[in-house]
PDB file of N, CA and C in Angstrom:
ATOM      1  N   UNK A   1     101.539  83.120  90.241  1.00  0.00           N
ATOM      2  CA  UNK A   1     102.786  82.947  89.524  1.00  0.00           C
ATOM      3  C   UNK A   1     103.928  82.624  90.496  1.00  0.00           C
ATOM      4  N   UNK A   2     104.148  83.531  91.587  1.00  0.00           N
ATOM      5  CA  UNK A   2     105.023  83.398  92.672  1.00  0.00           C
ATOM      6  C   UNK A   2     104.914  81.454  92.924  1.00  0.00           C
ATOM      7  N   UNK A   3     103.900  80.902  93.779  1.00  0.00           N
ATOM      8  CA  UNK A   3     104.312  79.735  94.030  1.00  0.00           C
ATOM      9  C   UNK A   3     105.003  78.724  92.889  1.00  0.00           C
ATOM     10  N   UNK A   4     103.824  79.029  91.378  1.00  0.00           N
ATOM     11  CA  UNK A   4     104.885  77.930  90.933  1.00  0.00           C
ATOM     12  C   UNK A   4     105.533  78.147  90.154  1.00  0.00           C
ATOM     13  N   UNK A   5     106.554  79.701  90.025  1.00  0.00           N
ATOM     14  CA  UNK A   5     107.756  79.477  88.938  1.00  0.00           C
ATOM     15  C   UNK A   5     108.593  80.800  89.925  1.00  0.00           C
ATOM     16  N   UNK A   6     108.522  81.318  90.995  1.00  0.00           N
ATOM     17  CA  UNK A   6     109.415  81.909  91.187  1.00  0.00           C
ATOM     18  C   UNK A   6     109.603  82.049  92.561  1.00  0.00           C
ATOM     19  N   UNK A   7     109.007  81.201  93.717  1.00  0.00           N
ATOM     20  CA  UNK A   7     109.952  80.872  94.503  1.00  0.00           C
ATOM     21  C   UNK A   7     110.809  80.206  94.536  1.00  0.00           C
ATOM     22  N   UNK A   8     111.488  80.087  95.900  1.00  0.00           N
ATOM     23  CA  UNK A   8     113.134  79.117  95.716  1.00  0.00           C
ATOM     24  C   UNK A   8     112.673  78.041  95.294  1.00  0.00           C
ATOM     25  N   UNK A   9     111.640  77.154  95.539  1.00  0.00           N
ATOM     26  CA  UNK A   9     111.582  75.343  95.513  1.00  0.00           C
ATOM     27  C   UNK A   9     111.217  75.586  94.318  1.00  0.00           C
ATOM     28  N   UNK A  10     110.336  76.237  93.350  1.00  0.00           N
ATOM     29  CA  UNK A  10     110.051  76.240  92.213  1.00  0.00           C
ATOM     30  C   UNK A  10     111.160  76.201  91.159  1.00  0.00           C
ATOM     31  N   UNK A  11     111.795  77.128  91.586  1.00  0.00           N
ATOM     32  CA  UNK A  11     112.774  77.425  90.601  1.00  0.00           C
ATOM     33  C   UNK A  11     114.053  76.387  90.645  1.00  0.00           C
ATOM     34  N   UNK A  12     114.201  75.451  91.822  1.00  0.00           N
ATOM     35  CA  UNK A  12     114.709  74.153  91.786  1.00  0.00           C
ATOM     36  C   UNK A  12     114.323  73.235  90.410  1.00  0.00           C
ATOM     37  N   UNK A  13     113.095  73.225  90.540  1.00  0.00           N
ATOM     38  CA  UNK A  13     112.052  72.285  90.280  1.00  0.00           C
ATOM     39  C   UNK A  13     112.405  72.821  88.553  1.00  0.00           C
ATOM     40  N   UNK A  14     112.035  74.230  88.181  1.00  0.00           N
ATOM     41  CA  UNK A  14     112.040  74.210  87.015  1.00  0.00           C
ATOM     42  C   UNK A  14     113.654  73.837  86.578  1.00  0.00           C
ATOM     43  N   UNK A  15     114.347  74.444  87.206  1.00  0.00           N
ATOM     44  CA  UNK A  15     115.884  74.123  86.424  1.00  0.00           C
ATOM     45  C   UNK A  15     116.044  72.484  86.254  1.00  0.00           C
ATOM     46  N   UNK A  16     115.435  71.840  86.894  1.00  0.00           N
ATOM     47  CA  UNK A  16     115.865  69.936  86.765  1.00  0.00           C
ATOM     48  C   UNK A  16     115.012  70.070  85.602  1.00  0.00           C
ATOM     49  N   UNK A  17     113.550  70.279  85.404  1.00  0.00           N
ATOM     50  CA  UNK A  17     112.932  69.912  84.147  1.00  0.00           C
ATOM     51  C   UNK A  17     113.977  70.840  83.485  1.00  0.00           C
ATOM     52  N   UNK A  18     114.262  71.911  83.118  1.00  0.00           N
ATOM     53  CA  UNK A  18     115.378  72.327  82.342  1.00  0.00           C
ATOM     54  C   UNK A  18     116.624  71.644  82.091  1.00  0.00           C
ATOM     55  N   UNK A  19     116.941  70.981  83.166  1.00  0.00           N
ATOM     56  CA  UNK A  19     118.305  70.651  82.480  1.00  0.00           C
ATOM     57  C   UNK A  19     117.576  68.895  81.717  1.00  0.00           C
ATOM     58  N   UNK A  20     116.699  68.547  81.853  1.00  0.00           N
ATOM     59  CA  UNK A  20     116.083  67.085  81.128  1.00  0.00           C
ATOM     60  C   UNK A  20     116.260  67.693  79.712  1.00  0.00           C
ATOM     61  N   UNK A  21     115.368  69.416  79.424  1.00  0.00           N
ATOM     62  CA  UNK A  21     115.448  69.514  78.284  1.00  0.00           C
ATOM     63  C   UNK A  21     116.728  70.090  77.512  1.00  0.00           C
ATOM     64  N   UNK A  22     117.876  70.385  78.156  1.00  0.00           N
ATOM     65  CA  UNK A  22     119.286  70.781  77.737  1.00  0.00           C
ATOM     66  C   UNK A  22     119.301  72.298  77.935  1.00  0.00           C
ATOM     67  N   UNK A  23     118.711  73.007  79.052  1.00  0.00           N
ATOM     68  CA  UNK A  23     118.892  74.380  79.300  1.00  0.00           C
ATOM     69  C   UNK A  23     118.748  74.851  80.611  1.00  0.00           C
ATOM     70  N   UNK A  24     119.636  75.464  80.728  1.00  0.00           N
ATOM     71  CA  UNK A  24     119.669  76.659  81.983  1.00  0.00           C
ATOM     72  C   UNK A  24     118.505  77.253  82.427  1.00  0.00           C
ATOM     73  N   UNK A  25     117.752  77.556  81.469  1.00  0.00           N
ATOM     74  CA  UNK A  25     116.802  78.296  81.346  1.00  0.00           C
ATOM     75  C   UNK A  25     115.806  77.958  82.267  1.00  0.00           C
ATOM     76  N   UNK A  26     114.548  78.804  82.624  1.00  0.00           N
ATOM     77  CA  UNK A  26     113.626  78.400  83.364  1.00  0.00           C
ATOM     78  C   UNK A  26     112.713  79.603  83.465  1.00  0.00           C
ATOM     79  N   UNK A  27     111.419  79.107  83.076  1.00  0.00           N
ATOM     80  CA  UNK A  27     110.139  80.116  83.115  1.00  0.00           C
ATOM     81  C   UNK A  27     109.685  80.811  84.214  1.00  0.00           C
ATOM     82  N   UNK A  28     109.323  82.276  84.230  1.00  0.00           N
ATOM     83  CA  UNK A  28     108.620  82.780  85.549  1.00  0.00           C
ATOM     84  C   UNK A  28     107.313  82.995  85.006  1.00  0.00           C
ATOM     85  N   UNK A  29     107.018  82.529  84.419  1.00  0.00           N
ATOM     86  CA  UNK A  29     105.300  82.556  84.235  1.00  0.00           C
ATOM     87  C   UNK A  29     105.186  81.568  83.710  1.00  0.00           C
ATOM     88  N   UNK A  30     103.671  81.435  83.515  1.00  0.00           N
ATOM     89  CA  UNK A  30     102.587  80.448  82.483  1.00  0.00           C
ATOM     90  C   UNK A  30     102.872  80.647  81.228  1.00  0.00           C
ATOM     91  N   UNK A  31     102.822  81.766  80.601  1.00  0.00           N
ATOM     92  CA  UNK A  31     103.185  82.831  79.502  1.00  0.00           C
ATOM     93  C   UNK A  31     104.567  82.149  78.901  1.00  0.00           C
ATOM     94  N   UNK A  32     105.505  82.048  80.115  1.00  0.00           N
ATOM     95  CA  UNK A  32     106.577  81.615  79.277  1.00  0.00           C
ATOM     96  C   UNK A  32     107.507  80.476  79.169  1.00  0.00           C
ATOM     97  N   UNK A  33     106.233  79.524  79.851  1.00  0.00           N
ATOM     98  CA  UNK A  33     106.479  77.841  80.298  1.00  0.00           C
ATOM     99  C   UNK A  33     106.737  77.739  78.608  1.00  0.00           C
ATOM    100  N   UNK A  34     105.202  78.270  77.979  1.00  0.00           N
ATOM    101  CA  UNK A  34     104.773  77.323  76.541  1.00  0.00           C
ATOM    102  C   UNK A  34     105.976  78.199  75.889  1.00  0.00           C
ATOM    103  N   UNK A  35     106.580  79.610  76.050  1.00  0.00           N
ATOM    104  CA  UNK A  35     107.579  79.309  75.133  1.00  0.00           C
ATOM    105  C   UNK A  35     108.651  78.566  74.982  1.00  0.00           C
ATOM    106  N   UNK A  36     109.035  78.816  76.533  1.00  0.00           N
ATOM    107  CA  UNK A  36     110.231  77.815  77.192  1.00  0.00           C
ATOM    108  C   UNK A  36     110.147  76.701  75.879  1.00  0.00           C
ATOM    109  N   UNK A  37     108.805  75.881  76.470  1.00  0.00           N
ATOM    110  CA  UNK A  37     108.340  74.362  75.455  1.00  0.00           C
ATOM    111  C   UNK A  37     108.588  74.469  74.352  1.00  0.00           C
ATOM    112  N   UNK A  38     108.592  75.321  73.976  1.00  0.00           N
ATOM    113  CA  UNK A  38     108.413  75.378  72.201  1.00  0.00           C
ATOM    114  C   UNK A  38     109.670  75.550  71.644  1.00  0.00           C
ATOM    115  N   UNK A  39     110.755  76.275  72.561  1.00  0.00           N
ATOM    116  CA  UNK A  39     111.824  76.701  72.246  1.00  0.00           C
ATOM    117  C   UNK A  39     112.843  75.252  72.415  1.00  0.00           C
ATOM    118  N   UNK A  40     112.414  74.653  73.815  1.00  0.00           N
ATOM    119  CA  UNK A  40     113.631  73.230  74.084  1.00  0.00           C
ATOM    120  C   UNK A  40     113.213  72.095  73.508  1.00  0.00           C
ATOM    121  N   UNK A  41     111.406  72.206  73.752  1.00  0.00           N
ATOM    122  CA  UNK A  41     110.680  70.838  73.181  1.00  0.00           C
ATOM    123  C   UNK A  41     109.739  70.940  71.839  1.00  0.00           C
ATOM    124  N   UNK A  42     110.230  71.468  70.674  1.00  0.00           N
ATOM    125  CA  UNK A  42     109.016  71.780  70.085  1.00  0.00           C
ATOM    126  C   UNK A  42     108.398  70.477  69.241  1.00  0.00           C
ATOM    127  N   UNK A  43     108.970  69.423  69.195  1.00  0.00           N
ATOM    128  CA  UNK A  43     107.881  68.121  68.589  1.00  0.00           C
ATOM    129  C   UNK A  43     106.673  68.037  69.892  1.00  0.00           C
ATOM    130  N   UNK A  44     106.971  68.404  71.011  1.00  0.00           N
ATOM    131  CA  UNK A  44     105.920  67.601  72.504  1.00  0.00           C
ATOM    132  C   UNK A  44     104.936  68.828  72.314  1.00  0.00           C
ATOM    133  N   UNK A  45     104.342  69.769  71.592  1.00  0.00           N
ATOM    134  CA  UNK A  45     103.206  70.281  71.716  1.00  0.00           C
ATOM    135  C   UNK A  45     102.184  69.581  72.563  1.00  0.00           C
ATOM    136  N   UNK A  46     101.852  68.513  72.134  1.00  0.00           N
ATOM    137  CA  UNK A  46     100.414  67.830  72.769  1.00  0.00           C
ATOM    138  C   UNK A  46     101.287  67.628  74.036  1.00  0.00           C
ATOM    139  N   UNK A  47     102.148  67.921  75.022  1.00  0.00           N
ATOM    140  CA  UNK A  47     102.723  67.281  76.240  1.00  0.00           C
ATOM    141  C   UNK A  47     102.843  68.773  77.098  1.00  0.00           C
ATOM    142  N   UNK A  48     102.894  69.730  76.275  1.00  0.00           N
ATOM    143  CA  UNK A  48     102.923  71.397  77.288  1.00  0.00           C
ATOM    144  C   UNK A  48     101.962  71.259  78.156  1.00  0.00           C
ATOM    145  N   UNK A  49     100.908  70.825  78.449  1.00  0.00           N
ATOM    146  CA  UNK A  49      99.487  71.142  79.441  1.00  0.00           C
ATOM    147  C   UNK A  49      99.804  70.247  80.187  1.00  0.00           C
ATOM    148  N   UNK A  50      99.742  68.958  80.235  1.00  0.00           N
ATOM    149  CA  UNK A  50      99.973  67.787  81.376  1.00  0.00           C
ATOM    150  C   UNK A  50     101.213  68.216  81.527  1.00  0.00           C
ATOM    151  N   UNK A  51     102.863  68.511  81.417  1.00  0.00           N
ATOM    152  CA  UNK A  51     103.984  68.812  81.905  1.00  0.00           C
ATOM    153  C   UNK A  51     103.398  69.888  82.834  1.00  0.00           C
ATOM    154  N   UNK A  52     102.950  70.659  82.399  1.00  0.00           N
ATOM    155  CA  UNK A  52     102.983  72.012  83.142  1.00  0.00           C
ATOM    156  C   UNK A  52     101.196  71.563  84.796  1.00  0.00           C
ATOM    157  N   UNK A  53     100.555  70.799  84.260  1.00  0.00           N
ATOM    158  CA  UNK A  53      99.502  70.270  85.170  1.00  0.00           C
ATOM    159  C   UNK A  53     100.682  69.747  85.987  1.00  0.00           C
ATOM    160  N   UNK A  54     101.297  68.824  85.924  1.00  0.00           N
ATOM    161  CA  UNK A  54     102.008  67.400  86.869  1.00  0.00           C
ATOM    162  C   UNK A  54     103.211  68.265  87.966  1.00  0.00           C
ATOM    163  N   UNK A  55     103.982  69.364  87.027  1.00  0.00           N
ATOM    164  CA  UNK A  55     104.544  70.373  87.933  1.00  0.00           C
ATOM    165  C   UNK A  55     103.742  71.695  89.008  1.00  0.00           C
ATOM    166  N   UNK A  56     102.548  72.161  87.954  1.00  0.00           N
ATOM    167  CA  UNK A  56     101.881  72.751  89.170  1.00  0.00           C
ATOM    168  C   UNK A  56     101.232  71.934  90.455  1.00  0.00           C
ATOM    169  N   UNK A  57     100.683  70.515  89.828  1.00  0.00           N
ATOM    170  CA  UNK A  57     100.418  69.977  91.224  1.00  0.00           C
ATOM    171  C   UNK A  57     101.511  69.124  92.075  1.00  0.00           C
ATOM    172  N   UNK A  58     102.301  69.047  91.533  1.00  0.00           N
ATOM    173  CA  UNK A  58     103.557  68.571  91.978  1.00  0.00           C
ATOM    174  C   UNK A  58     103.693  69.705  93.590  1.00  0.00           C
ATOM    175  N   UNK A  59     103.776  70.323  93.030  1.00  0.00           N
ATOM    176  CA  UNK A  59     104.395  71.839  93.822  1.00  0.00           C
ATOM    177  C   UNK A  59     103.207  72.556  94.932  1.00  0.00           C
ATOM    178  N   UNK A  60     101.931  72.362  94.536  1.00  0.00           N
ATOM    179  CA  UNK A  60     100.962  72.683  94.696  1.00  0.00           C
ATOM    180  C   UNK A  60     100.495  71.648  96.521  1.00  0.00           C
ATOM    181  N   UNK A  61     100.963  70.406  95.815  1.00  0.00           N
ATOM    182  CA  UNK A  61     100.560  69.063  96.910  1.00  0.00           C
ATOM    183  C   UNK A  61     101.719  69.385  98.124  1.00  0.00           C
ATOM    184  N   UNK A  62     103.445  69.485  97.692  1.00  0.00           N
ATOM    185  CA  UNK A  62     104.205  69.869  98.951  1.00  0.00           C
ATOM    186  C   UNK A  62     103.657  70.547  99.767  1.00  0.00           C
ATOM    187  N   UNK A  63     103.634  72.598  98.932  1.00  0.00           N
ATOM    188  CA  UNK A  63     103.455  73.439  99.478  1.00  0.00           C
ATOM    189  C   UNK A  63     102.189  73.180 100.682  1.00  0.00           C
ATOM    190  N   UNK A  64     101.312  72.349 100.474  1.00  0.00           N
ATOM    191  CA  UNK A  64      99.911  72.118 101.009  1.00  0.00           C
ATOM    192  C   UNK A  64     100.317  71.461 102.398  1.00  0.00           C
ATOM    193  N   UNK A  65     101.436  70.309 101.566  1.00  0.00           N
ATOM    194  CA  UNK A  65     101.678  69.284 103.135  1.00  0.00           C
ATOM    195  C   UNK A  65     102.730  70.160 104.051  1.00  0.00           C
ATOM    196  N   UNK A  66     103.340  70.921 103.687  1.00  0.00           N
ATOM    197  CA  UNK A  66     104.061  71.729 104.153  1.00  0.00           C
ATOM    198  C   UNK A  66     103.409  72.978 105.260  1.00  0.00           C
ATOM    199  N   UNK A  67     102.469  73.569 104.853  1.00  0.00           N
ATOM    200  CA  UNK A  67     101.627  74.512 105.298  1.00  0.00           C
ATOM    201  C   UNK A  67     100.796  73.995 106.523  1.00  0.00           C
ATOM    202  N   UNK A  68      99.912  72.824 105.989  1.00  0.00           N
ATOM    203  CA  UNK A  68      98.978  72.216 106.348  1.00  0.00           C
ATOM    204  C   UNK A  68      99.242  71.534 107.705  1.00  0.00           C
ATOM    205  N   UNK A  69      99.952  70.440 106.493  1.00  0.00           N
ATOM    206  CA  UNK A  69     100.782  69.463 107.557  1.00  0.00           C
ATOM    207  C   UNK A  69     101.678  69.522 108.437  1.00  0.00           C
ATOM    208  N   UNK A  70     102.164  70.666 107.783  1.00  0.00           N
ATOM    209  CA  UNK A  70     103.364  71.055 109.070  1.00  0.00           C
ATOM    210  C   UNK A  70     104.333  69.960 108.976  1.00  0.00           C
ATOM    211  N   UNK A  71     104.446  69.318 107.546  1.00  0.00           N
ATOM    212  CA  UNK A  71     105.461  68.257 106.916  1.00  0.00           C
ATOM    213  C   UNK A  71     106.516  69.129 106.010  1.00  0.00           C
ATOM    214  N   UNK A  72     107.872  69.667 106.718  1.00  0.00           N
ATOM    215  CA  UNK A  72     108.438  69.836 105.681  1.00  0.00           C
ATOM    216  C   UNK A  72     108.877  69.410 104.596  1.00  0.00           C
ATOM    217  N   UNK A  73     109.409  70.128 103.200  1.00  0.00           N
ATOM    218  CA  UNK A  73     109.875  69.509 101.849  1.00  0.00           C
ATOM    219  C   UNK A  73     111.633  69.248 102.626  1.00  0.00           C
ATOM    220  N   UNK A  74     112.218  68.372 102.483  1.00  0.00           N
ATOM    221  CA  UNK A  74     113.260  67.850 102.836  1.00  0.00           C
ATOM    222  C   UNK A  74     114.186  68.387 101.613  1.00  0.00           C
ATOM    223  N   UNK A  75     113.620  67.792 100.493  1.00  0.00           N
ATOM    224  CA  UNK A  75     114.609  68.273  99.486  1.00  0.00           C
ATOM    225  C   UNK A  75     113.789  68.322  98.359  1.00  0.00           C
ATOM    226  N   UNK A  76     113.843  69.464  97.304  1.00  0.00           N
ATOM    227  CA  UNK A  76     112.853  69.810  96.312  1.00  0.00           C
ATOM    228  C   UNK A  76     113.085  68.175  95.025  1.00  0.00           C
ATOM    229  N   UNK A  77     113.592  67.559  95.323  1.00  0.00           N
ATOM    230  CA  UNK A  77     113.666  66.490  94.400  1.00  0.00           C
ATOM    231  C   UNK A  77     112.873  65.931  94.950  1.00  0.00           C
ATOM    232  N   UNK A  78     112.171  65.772  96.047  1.00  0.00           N
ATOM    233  CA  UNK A  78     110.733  65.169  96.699  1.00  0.00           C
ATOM    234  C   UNK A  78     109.401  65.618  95.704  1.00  0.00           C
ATOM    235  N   UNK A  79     109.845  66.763  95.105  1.00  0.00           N
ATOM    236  CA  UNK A  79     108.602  67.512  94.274  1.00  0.00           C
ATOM    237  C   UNK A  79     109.133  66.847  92.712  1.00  0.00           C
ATOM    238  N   UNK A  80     110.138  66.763  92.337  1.00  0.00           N
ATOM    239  CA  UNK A  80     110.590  66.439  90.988  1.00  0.00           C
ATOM    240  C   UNK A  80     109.980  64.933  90.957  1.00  0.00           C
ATOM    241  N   UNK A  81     110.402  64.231  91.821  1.00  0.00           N
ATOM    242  CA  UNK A  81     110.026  62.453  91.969  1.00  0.00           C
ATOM    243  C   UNK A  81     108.366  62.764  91.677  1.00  0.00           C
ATOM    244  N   UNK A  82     107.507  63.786  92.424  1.00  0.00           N
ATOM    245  CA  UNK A  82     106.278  63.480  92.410  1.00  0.00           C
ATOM    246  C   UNK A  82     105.947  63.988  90.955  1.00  0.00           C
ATOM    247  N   UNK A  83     106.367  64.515  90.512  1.00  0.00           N
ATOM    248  CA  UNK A  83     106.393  65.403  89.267  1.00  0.00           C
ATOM    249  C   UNK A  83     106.306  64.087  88.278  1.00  0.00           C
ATOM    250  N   UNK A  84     107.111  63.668  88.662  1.00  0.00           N
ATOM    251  CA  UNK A  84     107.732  62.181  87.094  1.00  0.00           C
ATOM    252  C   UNK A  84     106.426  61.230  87.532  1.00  0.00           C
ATOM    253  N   UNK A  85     106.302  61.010  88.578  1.00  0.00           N
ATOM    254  CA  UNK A  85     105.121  59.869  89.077  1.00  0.00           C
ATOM    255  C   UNK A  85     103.544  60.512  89.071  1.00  0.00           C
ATOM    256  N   UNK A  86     103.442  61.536  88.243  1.00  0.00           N
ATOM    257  CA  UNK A  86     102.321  62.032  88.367  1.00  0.00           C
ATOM    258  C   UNK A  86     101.978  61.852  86.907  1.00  0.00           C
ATOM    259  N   UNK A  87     103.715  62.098  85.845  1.00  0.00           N
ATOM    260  CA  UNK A  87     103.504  61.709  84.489  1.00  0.00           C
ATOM    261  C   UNK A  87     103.300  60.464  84.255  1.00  0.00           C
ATOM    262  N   UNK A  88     104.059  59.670  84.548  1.00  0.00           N
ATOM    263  CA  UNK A  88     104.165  58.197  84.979  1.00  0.00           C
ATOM    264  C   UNK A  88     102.451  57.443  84.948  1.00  0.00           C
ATOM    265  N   UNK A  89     101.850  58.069  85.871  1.00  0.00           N
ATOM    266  CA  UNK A  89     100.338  57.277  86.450  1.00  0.00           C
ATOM    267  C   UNK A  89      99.563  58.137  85.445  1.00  0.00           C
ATOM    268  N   UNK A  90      99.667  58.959  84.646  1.00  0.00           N
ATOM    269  CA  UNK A  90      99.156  59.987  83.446  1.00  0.00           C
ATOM    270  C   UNK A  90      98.940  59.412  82.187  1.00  0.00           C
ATOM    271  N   UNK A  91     100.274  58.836  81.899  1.00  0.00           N
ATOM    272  CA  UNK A  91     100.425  58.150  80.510  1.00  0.00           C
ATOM    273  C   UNK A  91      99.830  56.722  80.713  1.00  0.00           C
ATOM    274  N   UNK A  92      99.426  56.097  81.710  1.00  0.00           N
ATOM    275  CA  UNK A  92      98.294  55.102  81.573  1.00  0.00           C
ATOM    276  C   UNK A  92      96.656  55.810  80.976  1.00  0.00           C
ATOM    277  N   UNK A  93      96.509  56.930  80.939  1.00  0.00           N
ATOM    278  CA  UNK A  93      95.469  57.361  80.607  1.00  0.00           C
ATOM    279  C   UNK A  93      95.665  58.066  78.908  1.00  0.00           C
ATOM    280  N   UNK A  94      96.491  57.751  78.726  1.00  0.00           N
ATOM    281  CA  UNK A  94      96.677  57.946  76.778  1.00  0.00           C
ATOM    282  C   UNK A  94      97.034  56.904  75.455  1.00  0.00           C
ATOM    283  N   UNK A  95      96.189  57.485  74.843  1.00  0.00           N
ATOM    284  CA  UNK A  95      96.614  55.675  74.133  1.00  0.00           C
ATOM    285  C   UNK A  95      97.842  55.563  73.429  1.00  0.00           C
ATOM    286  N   UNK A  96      98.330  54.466  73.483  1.00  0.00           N
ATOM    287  CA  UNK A  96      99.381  53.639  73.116  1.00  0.00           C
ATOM    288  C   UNK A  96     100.979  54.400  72.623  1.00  0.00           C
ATOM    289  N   UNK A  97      99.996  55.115  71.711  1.00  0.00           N
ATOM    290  CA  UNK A  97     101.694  55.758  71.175  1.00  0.00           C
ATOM    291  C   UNK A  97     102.438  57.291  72.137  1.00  0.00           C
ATOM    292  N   UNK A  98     101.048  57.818  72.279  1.00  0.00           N
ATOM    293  CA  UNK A  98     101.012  59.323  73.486  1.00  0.00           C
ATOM    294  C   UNK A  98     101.362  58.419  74.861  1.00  0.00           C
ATOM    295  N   UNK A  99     101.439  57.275  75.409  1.00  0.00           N
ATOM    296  CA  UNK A  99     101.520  57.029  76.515  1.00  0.00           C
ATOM    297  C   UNK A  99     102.866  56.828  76.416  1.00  0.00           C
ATOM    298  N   UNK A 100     103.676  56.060  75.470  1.00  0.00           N
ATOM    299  CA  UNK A 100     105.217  55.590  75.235  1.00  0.00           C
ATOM    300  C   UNK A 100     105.620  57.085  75.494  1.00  0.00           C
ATOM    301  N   UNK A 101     105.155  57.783  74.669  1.00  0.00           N
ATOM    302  CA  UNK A 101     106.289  59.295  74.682  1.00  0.00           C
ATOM    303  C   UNK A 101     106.066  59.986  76.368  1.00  0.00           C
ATOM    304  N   UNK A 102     105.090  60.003  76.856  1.00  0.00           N
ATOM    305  CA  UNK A 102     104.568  60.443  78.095  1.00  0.00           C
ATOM    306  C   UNK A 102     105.595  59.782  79.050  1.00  0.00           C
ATOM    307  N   UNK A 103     105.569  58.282  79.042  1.00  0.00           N
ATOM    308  CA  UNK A 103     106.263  58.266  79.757  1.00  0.00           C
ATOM    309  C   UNK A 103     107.834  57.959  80.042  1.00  0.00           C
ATOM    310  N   UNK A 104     108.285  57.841  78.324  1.00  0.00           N
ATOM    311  CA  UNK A 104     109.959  57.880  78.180  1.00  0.00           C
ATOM    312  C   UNK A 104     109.866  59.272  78.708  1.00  0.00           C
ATOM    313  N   UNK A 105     109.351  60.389  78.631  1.00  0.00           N
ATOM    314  CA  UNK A 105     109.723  61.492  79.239  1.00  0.00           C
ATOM    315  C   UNK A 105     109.916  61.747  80.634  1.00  0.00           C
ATOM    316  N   UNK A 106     109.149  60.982  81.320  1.00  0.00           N
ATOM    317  CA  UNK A 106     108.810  60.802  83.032  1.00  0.00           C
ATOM    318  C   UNK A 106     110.259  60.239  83.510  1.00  0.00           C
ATOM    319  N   UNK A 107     110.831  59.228  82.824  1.00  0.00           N
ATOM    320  CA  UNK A 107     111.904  58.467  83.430  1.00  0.00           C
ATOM    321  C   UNK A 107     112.922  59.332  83.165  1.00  0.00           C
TER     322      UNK A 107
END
């Protein structure tokens, strides 16, 4: 839970997807991503699992190059960009009408 909703870069990360959806707000668990969703986004049901996939590996891939690589995160909007481009290259994999909404959401 700690890496992806309640350290500092996380909690960057969630407040930008928060303020996309018009709130302050921001989840410290899994538990309360999908309410979060339900509460800011509730038509995107079918979009809670890939949002919440594209941000855990979003966050998941820094922390790695960071650790690993010994590449620091410069600025947590490095994780948000990968975040949108992870939805982005996603919604080529849904058909036609799920891909439009997938990825007006990404931009």
């Amino acid at each position: 839970q700690h890496l992806f909703f309640t350290c500092p870069v996380a909690r960057v990360i969630w407040r930008c997807v928060g303020v996309v959806l018009g709130t302050e707000m921001c989840p410290n668990s899994y538990w309360q991503y999908f309410v979060w969703c339900h509460a800011f986004f509730p038509a995107g049901q079918k979009y809670y699992t890939v949002g919440l996939a594209a941000a855990c590996w979003a966050i998941w891939l820094a922390r790695n190059r960071a650790t690993f690589g010994k590449k620091q995160i410069k600025t947590p909007f490095e994780i948000v960009f990968s975040l949108c481009s992870f939805l982005l290259y996603w919604a080529g994999l849904q058909q036609e009408e799920g891909a439009k909404e997938l990825r007006s959401g990404a931009e």
